[in-house]
Protein backbone atom coordinates (compact mmCIF):
# COMPACT_ATOMS: atom_id res chain seq x y z
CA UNK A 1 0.00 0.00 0.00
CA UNK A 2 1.21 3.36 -0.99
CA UNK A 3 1.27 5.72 1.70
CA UNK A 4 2.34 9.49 2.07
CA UNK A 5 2.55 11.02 5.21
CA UNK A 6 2.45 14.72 6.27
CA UNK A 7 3.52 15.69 9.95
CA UNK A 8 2.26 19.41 11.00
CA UNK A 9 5.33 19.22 13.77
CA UNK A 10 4.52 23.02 15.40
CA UNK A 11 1.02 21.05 15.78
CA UNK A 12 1.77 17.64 17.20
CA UNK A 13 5.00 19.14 19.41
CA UNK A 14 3.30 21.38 21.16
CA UNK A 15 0.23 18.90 22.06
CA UNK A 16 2.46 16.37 23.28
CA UNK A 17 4.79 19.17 25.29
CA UNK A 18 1.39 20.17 27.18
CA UNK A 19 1.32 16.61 28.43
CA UNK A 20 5.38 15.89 28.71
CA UNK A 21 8.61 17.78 27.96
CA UNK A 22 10.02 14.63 27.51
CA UNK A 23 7.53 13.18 25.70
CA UNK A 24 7.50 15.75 22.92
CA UNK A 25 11.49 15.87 22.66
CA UNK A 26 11.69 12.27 21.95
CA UNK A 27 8.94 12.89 19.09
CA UNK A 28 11.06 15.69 18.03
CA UNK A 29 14.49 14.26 17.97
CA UNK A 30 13.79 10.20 17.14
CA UNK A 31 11.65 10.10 14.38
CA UNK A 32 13.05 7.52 12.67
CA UNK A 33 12.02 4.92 15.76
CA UNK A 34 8.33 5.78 15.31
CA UNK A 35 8.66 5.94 11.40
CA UNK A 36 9.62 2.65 11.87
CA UNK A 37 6.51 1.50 14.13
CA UNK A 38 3.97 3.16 11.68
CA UNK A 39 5.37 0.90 8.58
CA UNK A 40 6.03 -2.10 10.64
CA UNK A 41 3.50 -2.29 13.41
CA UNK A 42 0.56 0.48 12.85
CA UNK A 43 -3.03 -1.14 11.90
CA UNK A 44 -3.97 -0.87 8.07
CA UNK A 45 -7.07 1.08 8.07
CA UNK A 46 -10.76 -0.69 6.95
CA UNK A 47 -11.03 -1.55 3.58
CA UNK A 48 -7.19 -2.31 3.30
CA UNK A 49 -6.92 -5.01 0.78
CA UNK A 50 -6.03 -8.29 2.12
CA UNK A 51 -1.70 -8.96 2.43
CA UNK A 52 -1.54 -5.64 1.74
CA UNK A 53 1.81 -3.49 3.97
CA UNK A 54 2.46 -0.26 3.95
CA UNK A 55 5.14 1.75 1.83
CA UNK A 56 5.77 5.31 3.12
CA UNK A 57 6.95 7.09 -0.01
CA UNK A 58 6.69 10.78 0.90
CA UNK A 59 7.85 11.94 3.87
CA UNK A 60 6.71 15.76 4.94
CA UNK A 61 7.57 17.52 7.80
CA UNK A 62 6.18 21.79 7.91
CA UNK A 63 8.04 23.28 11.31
CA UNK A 64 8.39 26.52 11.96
CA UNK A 65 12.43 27.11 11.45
CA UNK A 66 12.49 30.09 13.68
CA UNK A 67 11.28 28.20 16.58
CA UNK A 68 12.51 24.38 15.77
CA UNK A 69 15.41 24.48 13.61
CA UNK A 70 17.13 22.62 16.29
CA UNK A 71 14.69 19.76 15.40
CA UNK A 72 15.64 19.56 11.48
CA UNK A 73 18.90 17.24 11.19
CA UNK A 74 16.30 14.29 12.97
CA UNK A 75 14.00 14.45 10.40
CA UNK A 76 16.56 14.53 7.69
CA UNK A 77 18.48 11.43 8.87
CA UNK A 78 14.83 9.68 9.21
CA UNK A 79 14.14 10.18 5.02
CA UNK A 80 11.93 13.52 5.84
CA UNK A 81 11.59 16.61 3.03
CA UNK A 82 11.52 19.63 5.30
CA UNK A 83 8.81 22.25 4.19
CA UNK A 84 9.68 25.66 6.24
CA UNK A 85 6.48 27.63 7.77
CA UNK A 86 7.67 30.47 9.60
CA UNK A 87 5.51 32.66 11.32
CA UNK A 88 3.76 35.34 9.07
CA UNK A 89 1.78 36.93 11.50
CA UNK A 90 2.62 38.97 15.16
CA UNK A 91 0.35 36.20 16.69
CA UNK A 92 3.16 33.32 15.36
CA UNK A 93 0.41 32.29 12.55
CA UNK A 94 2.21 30.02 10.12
CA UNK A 95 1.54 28.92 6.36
CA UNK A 96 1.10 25.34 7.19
CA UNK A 97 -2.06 24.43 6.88
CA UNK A 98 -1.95 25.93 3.46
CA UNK A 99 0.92 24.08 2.76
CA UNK A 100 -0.20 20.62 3.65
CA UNK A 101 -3.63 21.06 2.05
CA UNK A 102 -1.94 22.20 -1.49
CA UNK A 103 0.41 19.14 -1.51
CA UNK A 104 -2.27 16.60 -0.65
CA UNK A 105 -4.18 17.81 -3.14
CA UNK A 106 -1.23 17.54 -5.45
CA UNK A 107 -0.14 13.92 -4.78
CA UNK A 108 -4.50 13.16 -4.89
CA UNK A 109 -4.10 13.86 -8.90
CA UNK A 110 -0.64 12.48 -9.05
CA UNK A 111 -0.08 9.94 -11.70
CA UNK A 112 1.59 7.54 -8.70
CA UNK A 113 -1.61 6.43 -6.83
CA UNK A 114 -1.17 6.86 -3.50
CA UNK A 115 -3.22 4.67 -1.52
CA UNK A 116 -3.41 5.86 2.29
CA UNK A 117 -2.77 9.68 3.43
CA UNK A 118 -1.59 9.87 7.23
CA UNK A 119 -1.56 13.26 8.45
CA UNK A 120 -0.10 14.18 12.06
CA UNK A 121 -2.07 17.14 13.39
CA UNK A 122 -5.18 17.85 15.17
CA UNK A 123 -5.89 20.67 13.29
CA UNK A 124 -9.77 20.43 12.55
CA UNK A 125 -9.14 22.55 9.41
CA UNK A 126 -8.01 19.39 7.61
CA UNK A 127 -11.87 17.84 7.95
CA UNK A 128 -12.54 19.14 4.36
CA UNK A 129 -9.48 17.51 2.60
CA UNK A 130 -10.04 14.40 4.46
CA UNK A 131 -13.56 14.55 3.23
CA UNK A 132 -12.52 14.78 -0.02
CA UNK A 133 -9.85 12.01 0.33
CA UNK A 134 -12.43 9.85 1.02
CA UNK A 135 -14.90 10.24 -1.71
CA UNK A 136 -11.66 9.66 -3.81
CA UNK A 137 -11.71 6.13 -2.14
CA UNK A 138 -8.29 7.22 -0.53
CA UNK A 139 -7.33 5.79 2.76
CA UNK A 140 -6.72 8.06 5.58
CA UNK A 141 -5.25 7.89 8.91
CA UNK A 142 -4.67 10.67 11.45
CA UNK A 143 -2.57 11.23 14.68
CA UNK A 144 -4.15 13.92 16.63
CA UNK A 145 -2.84 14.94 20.25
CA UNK A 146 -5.48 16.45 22.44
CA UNK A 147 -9.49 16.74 22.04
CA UNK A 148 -9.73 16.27 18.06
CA UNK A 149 -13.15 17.40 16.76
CA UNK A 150 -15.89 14.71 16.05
CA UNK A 151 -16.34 15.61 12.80
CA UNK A 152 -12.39 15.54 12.16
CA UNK A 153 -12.24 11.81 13.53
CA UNK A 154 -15.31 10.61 11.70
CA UNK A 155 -13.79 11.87 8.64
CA UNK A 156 -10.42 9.55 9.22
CA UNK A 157 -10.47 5.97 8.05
CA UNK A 158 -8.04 5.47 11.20
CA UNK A 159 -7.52 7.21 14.31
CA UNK A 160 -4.01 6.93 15.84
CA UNK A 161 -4.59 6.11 19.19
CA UNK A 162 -2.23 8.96 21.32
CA UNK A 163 -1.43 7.04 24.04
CA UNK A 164 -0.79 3.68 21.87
CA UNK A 165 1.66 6.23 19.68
CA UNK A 166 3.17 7.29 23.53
CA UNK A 167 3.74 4.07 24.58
CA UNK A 168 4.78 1.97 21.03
CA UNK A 169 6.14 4.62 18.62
CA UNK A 170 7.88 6.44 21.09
CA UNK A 171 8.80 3.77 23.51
CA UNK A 172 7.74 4.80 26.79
CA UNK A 173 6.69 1.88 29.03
CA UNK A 174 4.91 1.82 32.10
CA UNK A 175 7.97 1.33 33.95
CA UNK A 176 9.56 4.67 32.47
CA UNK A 177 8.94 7.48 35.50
CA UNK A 178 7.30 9.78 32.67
CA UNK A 179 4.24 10.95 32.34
CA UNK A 180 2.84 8.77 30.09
CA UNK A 181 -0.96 8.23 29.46
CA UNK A 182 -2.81 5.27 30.03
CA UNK A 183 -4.32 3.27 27.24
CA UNK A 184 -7.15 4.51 26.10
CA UNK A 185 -9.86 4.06 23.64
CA UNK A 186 -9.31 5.47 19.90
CA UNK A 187 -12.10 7.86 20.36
CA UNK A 188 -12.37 10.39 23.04
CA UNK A 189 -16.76 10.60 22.92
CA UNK A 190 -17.47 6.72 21.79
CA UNK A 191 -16.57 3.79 24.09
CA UNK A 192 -13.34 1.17 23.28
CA UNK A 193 -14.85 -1.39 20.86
CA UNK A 194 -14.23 -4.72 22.49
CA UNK A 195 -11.61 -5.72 19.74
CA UNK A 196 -9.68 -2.74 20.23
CA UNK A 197 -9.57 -3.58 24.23
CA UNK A 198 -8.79 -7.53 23.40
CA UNK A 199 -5.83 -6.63 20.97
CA UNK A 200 -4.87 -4.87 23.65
CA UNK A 201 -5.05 -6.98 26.49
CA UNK A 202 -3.31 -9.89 24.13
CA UNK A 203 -0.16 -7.59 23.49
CA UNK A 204 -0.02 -7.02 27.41
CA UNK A 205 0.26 -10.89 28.18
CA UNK A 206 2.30 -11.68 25.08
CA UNK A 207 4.87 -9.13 26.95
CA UNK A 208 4.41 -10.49 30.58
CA UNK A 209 5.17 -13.81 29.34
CA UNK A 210 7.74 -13.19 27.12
CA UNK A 211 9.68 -11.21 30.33
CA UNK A 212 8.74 -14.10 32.75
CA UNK A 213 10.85 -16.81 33.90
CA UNK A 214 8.64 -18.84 34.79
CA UNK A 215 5.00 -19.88 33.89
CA UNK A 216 2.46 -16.62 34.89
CA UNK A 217 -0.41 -17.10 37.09
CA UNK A 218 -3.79 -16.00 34.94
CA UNK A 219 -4.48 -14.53 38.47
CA UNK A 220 -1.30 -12.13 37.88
CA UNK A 221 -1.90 -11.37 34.30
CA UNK A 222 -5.88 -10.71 34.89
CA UNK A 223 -5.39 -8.10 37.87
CA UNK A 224 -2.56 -5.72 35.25
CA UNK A 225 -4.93 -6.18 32.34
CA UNK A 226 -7.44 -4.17 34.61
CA UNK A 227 -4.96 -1.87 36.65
CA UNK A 228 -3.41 -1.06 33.21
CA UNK A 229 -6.09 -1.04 30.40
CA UNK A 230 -8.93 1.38 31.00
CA UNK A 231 -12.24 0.33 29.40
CA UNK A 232 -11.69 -3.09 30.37
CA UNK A 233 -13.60 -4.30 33.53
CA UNK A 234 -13.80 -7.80 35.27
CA UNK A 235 -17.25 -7.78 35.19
CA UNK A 236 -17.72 -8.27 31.44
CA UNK A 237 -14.21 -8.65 30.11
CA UNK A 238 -14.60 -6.93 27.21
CA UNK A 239 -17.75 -9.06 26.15
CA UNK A 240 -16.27 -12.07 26.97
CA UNK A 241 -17.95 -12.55 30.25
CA UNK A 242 -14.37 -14.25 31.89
CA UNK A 243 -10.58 -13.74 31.71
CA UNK A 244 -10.66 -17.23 30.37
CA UNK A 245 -13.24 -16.75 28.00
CA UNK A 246 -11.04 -13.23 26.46
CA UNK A 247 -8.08 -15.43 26.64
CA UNK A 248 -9.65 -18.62 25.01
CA UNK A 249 -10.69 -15.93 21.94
CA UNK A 250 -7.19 -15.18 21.14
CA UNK A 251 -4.37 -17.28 18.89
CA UNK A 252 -1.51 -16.90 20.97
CA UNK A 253 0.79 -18.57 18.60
CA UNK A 254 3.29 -20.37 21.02
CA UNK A 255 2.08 -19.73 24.12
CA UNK A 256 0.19 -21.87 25.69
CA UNK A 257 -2.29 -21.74 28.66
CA UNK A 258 -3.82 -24.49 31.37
CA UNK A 259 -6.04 -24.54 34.41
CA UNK A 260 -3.97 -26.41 35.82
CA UNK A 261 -2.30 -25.35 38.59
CA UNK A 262 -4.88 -22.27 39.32
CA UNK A 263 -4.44 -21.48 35.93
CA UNK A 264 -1.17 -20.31 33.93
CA UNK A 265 0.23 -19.18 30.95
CA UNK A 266 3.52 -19.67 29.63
CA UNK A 267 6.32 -20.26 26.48
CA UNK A 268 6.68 -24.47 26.04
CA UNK A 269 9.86 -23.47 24.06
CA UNK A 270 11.04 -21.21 27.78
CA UNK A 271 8.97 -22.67 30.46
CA UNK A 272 8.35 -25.69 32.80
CA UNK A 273 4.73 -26.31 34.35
CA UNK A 274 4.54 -25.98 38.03
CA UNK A 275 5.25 -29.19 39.79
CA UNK A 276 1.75 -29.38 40.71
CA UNK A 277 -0.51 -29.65 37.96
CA UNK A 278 -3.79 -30.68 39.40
CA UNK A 279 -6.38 -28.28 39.09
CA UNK A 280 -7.38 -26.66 41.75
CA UNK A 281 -10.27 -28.93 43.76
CA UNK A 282 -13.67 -28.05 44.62
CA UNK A 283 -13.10 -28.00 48.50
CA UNK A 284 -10.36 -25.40 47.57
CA UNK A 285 -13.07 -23.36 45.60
CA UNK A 286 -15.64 -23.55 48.34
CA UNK A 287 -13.52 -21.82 50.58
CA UNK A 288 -12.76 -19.09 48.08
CA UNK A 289 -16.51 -18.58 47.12
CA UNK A 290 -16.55 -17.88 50.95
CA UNK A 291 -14.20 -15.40 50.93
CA UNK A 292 -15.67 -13.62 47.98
CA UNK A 293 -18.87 -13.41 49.78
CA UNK A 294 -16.82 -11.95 52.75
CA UNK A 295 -15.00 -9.55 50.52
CA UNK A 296 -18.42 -8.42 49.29
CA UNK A 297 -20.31 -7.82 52.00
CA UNK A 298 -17.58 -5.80 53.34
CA UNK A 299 -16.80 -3.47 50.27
CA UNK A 300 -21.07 -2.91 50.49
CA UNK A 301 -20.80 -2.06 54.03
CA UNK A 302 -17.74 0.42 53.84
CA UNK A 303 -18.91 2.66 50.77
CA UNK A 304 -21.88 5.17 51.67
CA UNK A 305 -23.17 4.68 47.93
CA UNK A 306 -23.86 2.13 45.63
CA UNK A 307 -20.58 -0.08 44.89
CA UNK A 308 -19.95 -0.92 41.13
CA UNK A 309 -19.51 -4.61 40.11
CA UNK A 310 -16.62 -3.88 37.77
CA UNK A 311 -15.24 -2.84 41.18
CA UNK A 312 -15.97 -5.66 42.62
CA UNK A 313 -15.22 -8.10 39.96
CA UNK A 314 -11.90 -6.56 40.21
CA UNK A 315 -11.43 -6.95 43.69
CA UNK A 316 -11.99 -11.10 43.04
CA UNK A 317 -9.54 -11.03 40.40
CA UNK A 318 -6.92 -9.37 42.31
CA UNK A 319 -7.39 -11.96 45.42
CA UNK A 320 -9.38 -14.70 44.13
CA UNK A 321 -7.45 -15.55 40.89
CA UNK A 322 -8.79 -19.39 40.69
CA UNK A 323 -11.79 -18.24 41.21
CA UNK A 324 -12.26 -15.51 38.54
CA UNK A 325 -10.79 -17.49 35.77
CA UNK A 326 -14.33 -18.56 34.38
CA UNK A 327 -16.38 -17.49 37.38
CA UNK A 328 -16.34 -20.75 39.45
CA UNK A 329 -17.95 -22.58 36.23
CA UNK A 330 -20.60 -20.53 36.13
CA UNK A 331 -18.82 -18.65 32.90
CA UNK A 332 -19.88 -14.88 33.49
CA UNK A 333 -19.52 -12.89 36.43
CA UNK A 334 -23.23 -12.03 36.99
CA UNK A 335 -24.14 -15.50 36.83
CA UNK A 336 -21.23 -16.07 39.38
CA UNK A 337 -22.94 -13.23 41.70
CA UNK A 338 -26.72 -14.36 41.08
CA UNK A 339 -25.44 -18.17 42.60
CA UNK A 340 -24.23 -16.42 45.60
CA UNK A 341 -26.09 -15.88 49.00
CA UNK A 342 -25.99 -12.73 49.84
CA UNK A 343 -29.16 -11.59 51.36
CA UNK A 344 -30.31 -8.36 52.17
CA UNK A 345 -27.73 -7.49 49.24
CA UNK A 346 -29.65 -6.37 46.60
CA UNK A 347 -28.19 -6.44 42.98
CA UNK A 348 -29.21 -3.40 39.90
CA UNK A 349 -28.12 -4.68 36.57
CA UNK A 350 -29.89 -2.07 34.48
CA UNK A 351 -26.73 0.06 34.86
CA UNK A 352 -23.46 -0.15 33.20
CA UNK A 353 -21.96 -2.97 34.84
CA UNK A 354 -24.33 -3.23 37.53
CA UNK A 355 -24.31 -1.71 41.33
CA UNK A 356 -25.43 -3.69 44.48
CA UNK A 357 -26.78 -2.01 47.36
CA UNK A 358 -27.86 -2.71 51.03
CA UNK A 359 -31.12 -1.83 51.32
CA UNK A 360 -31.18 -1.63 55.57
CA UNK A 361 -28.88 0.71 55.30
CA UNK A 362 -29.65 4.34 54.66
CA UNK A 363 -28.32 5.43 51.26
CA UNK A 364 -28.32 7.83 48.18
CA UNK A 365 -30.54 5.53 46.67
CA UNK A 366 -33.33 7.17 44.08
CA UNK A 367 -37.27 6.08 44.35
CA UNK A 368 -35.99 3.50 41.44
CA UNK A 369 -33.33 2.22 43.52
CA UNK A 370 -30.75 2.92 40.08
CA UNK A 371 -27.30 3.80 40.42
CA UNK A 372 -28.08 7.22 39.07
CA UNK A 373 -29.48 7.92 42.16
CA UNK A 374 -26.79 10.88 43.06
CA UNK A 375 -28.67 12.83 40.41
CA UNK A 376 -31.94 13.22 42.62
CA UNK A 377 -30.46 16.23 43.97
CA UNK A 378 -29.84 17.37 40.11
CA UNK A 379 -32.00 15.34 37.71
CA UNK A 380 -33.26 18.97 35.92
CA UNK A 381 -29.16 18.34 34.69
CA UNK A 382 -29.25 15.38 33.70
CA UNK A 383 -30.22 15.74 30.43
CA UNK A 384 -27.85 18.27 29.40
CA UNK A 385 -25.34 16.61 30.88
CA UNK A 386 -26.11 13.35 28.98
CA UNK A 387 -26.03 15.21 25.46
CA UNK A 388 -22.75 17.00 26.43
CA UNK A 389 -21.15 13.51 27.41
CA UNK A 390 -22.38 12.62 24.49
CA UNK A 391 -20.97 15.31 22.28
CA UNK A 392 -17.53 16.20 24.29
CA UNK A 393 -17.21 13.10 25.78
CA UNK A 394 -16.90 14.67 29.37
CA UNK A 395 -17.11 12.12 31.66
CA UNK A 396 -20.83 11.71 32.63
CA UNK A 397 -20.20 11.78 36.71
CA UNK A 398 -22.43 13.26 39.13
CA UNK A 399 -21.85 16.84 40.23
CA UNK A 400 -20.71 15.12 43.98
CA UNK A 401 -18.55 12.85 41.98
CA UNK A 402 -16.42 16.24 40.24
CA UNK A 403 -16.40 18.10 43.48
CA UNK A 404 -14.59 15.45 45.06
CA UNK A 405 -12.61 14.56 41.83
CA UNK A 406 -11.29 18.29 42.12
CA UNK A 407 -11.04 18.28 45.63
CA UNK A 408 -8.91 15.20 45.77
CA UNK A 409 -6.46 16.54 42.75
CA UNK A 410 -6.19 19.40 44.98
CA UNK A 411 -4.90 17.16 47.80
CA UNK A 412 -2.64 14.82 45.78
CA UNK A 413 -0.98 18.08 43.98
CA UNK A 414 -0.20 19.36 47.24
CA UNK A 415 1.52 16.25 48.49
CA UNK A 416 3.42 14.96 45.64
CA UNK A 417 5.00 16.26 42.71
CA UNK A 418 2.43 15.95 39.27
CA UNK A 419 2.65 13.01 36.79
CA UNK A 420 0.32 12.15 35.14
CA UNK A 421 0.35 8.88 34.73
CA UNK A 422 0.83 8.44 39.16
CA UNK A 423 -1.30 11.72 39.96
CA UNK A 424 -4.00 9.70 37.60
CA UNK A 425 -4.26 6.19 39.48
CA UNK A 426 -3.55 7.88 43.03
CA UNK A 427 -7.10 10.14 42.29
CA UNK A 428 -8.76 7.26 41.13
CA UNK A 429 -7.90 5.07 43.93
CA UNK A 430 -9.04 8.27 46.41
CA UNK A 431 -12.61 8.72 44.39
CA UNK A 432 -13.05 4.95 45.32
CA UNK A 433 -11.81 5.22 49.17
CA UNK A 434 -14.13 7.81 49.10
CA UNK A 435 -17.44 5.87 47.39
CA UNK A 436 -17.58 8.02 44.83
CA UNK A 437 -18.18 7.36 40.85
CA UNK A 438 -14.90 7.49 38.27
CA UNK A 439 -12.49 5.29 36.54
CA UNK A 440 -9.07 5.86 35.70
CA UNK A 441 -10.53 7.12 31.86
CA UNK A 442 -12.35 9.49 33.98
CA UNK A 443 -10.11 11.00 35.69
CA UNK A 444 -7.13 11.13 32.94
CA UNK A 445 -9.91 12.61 30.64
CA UNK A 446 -9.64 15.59 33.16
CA UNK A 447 -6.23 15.96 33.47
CA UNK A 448 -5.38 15.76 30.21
CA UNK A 449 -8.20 18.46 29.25
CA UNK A 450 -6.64 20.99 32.33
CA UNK A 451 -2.84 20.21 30.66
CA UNK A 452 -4.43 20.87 26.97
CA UNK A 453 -5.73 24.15 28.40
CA UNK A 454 -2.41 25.49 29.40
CA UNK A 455 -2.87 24.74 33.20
CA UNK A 456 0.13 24.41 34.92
CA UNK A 457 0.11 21.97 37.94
CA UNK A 458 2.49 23.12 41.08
CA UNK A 459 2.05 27.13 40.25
CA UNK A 460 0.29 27.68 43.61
CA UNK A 461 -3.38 27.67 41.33
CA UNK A 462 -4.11 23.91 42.11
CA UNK A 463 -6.98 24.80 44.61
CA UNK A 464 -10.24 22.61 43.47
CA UNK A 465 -12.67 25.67 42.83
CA UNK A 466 -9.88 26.76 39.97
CA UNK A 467 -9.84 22.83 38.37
CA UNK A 468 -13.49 23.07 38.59
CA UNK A 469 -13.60 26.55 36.72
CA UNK A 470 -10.82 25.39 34.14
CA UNK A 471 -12.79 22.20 33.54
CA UNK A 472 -16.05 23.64 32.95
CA UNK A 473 -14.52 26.28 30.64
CA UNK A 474 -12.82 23.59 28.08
CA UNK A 475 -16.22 21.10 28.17
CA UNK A 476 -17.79 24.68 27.28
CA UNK A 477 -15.17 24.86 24.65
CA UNK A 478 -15.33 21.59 23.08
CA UNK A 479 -19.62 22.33 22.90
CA UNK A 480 -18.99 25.16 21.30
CA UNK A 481 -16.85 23.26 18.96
CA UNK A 482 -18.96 20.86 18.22
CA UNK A 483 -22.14 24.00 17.75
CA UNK A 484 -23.77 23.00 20.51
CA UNK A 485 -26.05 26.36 21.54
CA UNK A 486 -25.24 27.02 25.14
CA UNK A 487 -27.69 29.36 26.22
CA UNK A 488 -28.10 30.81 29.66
CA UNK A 489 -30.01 27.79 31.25
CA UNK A 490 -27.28 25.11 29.54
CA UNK A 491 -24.39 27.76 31.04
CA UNK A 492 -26.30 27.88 34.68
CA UNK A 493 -26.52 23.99 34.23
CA UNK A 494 -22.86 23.71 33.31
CA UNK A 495 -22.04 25.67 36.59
CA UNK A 496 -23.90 23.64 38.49
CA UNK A 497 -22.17 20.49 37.36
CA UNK A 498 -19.24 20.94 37.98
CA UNK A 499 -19.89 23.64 40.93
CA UNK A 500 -17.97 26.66 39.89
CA UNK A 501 -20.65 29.44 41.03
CA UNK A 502 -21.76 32.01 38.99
CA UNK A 503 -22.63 31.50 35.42
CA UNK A 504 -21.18 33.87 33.99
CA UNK A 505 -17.23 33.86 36.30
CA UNK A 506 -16.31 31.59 33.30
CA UNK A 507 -16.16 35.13 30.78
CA UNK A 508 -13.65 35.91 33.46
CA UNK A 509 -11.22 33.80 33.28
């Protein structure tokens, strides 16, 4: 497949410099290494024919020489023509868009056909080239740091996933002490398709094993599939009900796995079986089930709200390994759950994932008894905040859930230097101390929005009234951006969400 890519570098550097210095110098100065990861290892988009690999035969980078010229022997050593774009305006305005738009048209009506068109900015401007590259039945795939438009990444064939480019192209691991993002889903407003999450969780475990010694517990690998990959949960597993049922979906070419043992899996060609191969015997699983109910009844009883079964499913994973594998038999976690006793515990599966409640205690609970039930206080929101979730993708938590979000980001700041990768999963593990609704998406979704804003964490303006302000002002940005009409009652409902007072203190800042 013949593929030309264009890089908008003043676009993509400064995006990935808002999230890490570090981050965005190793962009800058090693593009050759992630040149090499989008021909050898980056998805072909839909519609790719079949065997087909990709051939990168233009190269474009537009930087601004006056302020990266330092930048320009990396590209040329990594095969890169070097369009200049200096500033034409007092506001630092350059010609690039201009440029880039011109020279895609050019190669369209080239007499080489060029097959795929990957262009490296987030630049919403582009939507009406890619638009037209498409109804030329021309492939297109886009790397875009921050909040992209919707109508910008419904107009790509592919979207580069950010934090998949972090953490592949540019080689920073979770064990790096950077700031690097979590995994996260392709699109910022639509859900990870379970595919995406599976591919995902397969290239996790094809690394753990390949680092191992020894044979790895499924226990092990299960609990930093979840701790590691957002949008997966241990309640559903991606669709596949079970860690063994995801695992059983996947070809893992040599590897091999076994319930034996509790349930491994490990390299024939590298490793030995443990010395006890029997699986693990009913008596043994009795006394687990006990403990899960135990482990239940006590995560009900400590949180002053609803508790989410992904949470909990998660919580058997970590210490219940055996258990988890395929749910004690029963093959799906809810199934596992509904075999339990566990009166006065009462389960509500019409929710994502499911909450369970006890119903002698006092509680938050709506007159439905639905985990919504934090919204009783603010249900005339609701709706607007649904449709703005929907458009944005904000994170659709309850106004209770953001005040303590802020509130605890406040804390953390205060205490330890930022990162955002550490800040993330130590404000995520406080909203759940805490009983209060968000995931690790969640919260990175706000960070990353106050970083793309130009908020600077450790400047003394960390207090949670100015996170709350900050926030509200880039969800009213990214409406906006999408021409959603925010009139006075969506602003008052905005400020109300995420508590920031007045409706109008936003014009102020």
């Amino acid at each position: 497949m013949k593929s030309a890519l264009f890089v908008d570098f003043d676009n993509v550097y400064s995006g990935l410099r808002k999230l890490d210095q570090t981050i965005a110098d190793r962009f800058a100065r090693q593009p050759l290494e992630w040149m090499n990861w989008i021909i050898s290892k980056l998805e072909l988009p839909d519609h790719t024919p079949e065997g087909a690999r990709r051939r990168v035969l233009v190269r474009r980078c537009y930087l601004n020489p006056q302020a990266y010229q330092r930048f320009r022997p990396s590209f040329n050593l990594a095969g890169f023509e070097i369009i200049d774009c200096p500033a034409l305006t007092s506001e630092g305005k350059t010609s690039t868009d201009i440029h880039m738009v011109l020279d895609i048209i050019d190669l369209l009506q080239h007499e080489t056909h060029y097959d795929e068109f990957i262009v490296f900015s987030a630049d919403a401007d582009f939507t009406p080239v890619l638009r037209k590259l498409r109804r030329w039945d021309r492939r297109t795939t886009v790397l875009a740091i921050g909040f992209p438009s919707a109508a910008y990444r419904a107009s790509a064939d592919l979207l580069i996933d950010q934090d998949e480019f972090v953490r592949k192209a540019l080689g920073f691991k979770d064990e790096d002490e950077l700031a690097t993002p979590e995994p996260a889903p392709p699109s910022i407003s639509a859900a990870p398709d379970a595919k995406a999450l599976s591919a995902a969780a397969r290239l996790l475990v094809e690394q753990a094993v390949e680092e191992a010694s020894s044979a790895v517990p499924m226990a092990k690998l299960a609990a930093q599939i979840l701790d590691k990959i957002d949008g997966i949960d241990a309640s559903t597993w991606a669709g596949y009900g079970s860690f063994r049922g995801l695992v059983e979906s996947w070809s893992l070419g040599p590897l091999r796995f076994t319930t034996a043992a509790g349930g491994v899996i490990y390299d024939p060609r590298r490793h030995t079986l443990p010395t006890s191969t029997t699986s693990v015997t009913p008596k043994v699983l009795d006394k687990d089930v006990g403990g899960v109910i135990e482990l239940i009844r006590k995560e009900v009883a400590r949180s002053a709200t609803p508790v989410p079964c992904s949470r909990l499913a998660s919580l058997i994973t970590s210490d219940f390994g055996a258990i988890a594998a395929d749910w004690n038999g029963k093959g799906t976690f809810r199934k596992f759950i509904e075999a339990l006793e566990l009166d006065p515990l009462q389960f509500d599966w019409n929710t994502a994932g499911g909450v369970v409640q006890d119903p002698t205690r006092p509680s938050s609970m709506t007159r439905n008894g639905s985990a919504s039930s934090g919204w009783s206080e603010y249900e005339e929101i609701l709706p607007l905040a649904t449709q703005i979730h929907e458009v944005s993708g904000v994170p659709l938590l309850r106004p209770q859930d953001y005040r303590a979000l802020f509130s605890i980001i406040e804390q953390d700041v205060r205490s330890h230097p930022f990162d955002l990768k550490e800040t993330g999963k130590r404000v995520r593990d406080g909203l759940r101390e805490g009983g209060f609704g968000g995931s690790r998406l969640d919260v990175n979704w706000i960070l990353r929005g106050l970083l793309m804003r130009g908020h600077v964490f450790g400047n003394g303006q960390d207090d949670a009234a100015t996170l709350g302000m900050k926030t509200a002002n880039n969800v009213r940005s990214l409406c906006l951006r999408e021409q959603m009409i925010l009139d006075r009652a969506a602003e008052s409902a905005i400020a109300r969400w995420f508590g920031t007072g007045q409706v109008g203190a936003h014009l102020r800042q």
